[in-house]
Protein backbone atom coordinates (compact mmCIF):
# COMPACT_ATOMS: atom_id res chain seq x y z
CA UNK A 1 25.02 9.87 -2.74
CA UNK A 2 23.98 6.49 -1.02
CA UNK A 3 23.08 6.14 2.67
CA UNK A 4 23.09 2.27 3.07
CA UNK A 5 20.15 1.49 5.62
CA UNK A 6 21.85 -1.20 8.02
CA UNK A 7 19.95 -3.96 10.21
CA UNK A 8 19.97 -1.57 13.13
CA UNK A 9 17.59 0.88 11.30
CA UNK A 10 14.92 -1.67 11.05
CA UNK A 11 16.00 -2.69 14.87
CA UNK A 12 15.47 1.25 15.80
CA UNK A 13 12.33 1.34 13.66
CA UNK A 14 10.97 -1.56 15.69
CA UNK A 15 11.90 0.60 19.03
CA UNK A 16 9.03 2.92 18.33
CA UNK A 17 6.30 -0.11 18.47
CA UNK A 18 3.85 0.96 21.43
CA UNK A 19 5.54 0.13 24.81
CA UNK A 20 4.72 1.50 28.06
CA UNK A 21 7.20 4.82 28.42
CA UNK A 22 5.27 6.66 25.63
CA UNK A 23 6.80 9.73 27.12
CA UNK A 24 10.37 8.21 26.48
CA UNK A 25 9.66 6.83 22.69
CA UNK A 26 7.55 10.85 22.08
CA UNK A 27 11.04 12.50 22.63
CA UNK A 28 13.07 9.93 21.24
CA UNK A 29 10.48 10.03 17.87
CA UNK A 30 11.21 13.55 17.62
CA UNK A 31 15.01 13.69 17.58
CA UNK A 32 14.99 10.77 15.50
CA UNK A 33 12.64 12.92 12.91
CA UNK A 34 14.61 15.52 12.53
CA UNK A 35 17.81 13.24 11.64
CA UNK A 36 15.70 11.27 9.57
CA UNK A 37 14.22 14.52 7.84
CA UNK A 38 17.93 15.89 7.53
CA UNK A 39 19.23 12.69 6.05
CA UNK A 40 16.31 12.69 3.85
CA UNK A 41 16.88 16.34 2.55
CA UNK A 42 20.96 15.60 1.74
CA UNK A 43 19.99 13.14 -0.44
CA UNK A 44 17.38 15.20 -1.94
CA UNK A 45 14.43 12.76 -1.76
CA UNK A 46 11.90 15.41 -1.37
CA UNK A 47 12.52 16.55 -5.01
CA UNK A 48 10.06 15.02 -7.26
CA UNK A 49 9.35 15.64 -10.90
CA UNK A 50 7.22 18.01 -12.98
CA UNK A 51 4.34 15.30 -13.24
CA UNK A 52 1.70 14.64 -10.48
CA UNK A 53 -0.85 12.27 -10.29
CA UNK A 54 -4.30 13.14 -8.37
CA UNK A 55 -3.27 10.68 -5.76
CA UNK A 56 0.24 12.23 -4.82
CA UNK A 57 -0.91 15.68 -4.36
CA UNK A 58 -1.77 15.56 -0.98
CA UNK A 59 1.81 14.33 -0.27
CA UNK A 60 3.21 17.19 -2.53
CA UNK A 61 4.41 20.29 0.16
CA UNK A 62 4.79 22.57 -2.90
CA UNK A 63 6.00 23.57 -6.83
CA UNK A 64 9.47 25.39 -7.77
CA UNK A 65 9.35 27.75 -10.21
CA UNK A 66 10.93 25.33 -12.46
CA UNK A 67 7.73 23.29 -12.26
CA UNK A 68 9.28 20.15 -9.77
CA UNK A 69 7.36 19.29 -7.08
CA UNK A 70 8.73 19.03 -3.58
CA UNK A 71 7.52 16.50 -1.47
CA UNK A 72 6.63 16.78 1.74
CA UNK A 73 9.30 15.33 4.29
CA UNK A 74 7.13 15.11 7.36
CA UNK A 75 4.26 12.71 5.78
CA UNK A 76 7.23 10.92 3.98
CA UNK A 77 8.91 10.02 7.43
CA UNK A 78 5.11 8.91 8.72
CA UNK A 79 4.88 6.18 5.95
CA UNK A 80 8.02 4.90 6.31
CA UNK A 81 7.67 4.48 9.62
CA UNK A 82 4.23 2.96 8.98
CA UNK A 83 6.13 0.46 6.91
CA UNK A 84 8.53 -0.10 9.04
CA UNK A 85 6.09 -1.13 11.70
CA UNK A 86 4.51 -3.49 9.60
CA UNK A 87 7.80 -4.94 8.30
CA UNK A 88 8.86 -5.39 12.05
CA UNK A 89 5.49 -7.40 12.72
CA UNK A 90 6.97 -10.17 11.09
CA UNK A 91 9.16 -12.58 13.34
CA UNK A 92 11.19 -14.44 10.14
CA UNK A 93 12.32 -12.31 7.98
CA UNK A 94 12.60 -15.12 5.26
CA UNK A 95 8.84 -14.71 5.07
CA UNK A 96 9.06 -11.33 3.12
CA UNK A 97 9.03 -10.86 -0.28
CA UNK A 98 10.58 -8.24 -1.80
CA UNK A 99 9.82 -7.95 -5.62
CA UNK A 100 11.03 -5.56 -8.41
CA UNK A 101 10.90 -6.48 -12.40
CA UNK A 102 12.40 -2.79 -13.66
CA UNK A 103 16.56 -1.87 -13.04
CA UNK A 104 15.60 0.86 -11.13
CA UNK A 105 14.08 -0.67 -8.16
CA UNK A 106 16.42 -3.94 -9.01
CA UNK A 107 19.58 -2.37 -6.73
CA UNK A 108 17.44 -1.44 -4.13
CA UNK A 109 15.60 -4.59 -3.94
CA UNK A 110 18.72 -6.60 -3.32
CA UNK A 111 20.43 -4.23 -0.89
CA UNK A 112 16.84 -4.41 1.22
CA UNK A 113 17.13 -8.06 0.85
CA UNK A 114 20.50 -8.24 2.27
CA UNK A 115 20.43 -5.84 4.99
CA UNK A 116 17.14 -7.61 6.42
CA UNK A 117 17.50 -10.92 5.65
CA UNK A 118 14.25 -10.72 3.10
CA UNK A 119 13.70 -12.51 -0.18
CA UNK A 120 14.78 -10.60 -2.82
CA UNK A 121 12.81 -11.16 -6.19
CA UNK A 122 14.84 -8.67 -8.63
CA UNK A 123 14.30 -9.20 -12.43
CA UNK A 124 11.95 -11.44 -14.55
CA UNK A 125 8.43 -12.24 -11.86
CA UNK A 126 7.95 -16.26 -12.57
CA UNK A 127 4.09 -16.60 -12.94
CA UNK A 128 3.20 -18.60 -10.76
CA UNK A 129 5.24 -18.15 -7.51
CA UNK A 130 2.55 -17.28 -5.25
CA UNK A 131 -0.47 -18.94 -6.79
CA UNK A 132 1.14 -22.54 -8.47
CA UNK A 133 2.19 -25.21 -5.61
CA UNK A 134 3.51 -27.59 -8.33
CA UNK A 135 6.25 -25.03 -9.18
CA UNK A 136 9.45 -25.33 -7.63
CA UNK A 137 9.81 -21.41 -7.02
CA UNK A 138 6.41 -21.88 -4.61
CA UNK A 139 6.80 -18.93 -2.19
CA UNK A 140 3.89 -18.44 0.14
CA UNK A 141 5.09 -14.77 2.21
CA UNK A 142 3.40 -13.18 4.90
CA UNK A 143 4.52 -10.13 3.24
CA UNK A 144 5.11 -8.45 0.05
CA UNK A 145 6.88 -5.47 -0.98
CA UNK A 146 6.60 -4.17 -4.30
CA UNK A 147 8.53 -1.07 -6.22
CA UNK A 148 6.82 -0.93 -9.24
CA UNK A 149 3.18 -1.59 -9.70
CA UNK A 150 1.41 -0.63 -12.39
């Protein structure tokens, strides 16, 4: 199951940027939570695996019996919207970079890319791109999104 994020959700995510009717964007937050969270929990992103590094456990709401961790929804929906907020910062969308070498991340890269407008840098990194001005391939973002670091 595949919920394809559209240019509006990164409109809507930019709606919650501080404005002056905080009471307005408080109750809209909330509903928008709980659709968010519901979304979230039909396409079972909150299950995790049996592993768990030191640095995900306070993100981790709790263990099955089976040993999978569940993550928990609530700080999930906080970061994204974190990200989202940052993302939204930036006025050209051409100036992101949005980078992943392994398969798994590759699909999602390009659908990001294309639903936002970003640069999508899916497969094989060319050393260089950010550091070499000589190199055709010179990109110089204000911003960039990685899948897969190491």
């Amino acid at each position: 199951f595949w919920l394809k994020p559209s240019a509006s959700d990164f409109v809507a995510a930019c709606e919650f940027l501080p404005t002056a009717n905080a009471r307005k964007r408080r109750t809209s937050m909330a509903v928008t939570k709980e659709e968010d969270v519901q979304m979230m929990l039909v396409c079972k992103t909150h299950l995790g695996t049996r592993n768990c590094d030191y640095r995900m456990k306070r993100y981790v709401f709790r263990r099955t019996v089976d040993g999978i961790h569940i993550i928990h929804l609530g700080k999930t929906w906080e970061k994204i919207m974190v990200a989202a907020r940052v993302i939204c910062a930036i006025e050209n969308p051409s100036d992101i970079i949005v980078a992943s070498q392994r398969p798994y991340g590759s699909r999602a890269v390009l659908k990001f890319s294309q639903y936002s407008g970003a640069t999508a840098m899916a497969g094989r990194w060319m050393p260089g791109t950010l550091t070499n001005q000589i190199t055709t391939k010179y990109l110089e973002p204000r911003l960039l999104i990685v899948t897969d670091p190491r």
